[in-house]
N, C-alpha and C. Protein backbone atom coordinates (compact mmCIF):
# COMPACT_ATOMS: atom_id res chain seq x y z
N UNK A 1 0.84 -1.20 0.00
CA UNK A 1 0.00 0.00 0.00
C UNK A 1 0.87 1.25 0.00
N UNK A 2 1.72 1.41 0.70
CA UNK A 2 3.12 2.51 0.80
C UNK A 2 3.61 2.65 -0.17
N UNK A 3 4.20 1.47 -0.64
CA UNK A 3 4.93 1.31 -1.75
C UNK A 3 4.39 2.26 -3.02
N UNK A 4 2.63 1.43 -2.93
CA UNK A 4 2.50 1.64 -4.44
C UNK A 4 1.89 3.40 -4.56
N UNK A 5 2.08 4.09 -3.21
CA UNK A 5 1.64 5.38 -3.19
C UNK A 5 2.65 6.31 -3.33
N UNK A 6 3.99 5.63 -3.07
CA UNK A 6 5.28 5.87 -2.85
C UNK A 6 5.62 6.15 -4.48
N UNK A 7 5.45 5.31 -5.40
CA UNK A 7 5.84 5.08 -6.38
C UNK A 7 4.96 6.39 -7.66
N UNK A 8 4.10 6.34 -7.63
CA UNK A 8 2.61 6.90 -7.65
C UNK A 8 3.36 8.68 -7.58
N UNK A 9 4.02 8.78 -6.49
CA UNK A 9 4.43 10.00 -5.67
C UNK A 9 5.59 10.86 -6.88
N UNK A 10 6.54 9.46 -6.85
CA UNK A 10 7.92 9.55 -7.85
C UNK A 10 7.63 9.73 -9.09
N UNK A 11 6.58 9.15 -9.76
CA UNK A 11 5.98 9.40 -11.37
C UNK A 11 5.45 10.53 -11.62
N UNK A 12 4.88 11.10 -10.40
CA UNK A 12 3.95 12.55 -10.66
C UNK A 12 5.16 13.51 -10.32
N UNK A 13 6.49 13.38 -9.40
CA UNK A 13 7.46 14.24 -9.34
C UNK A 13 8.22 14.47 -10.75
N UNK A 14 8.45 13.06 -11.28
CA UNK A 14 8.97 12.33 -12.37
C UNK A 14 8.88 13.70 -13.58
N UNK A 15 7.50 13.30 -13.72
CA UNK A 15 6.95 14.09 -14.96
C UNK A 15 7.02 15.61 -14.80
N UNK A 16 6.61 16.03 -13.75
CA UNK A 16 7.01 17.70 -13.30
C UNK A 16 8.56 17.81 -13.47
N UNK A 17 9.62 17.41 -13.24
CA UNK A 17 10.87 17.71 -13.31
C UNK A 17 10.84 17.44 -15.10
N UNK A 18 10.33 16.83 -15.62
CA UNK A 18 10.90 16.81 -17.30
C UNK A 18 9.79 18.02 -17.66
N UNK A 19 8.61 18.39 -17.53
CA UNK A 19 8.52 19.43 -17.61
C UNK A 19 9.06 20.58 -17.75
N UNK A 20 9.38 20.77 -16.25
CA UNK A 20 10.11 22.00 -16.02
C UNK A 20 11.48 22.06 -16.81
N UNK A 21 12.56 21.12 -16.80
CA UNK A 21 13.26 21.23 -17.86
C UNK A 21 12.77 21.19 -19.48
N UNK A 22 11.97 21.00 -19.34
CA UNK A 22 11.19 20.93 -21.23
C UNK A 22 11.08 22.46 -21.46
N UNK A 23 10.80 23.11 -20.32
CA UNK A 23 10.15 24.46 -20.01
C UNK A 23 11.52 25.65 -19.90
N UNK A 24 12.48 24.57 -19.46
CA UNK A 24 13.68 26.03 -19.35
C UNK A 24 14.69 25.74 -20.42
N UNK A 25 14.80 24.86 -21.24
CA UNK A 25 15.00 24.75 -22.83
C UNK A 25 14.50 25.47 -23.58
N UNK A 26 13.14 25.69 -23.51
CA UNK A 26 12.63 26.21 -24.33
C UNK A 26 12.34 27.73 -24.67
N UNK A 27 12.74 28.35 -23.22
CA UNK A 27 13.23 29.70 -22.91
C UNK A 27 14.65 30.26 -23.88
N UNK A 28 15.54 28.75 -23.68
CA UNK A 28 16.56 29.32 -24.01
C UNK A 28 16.72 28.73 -26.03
């Protein structure tokens, strides 16, 4: 149950960090 909320946690951080770098590439 931890685990799989844990994991869940890391995929939604996951995707915000390639975002945000998608996002400050594209500035520059």
């Amino acid at each position: 149950m931890f685990l799989k909320i844990f994991l869940h946690h890391l995929s939604i951080h996951k995707e915000f960090v390639i975002i945000k770098w998608t996002k400050f590439f594209s500035i520059h």
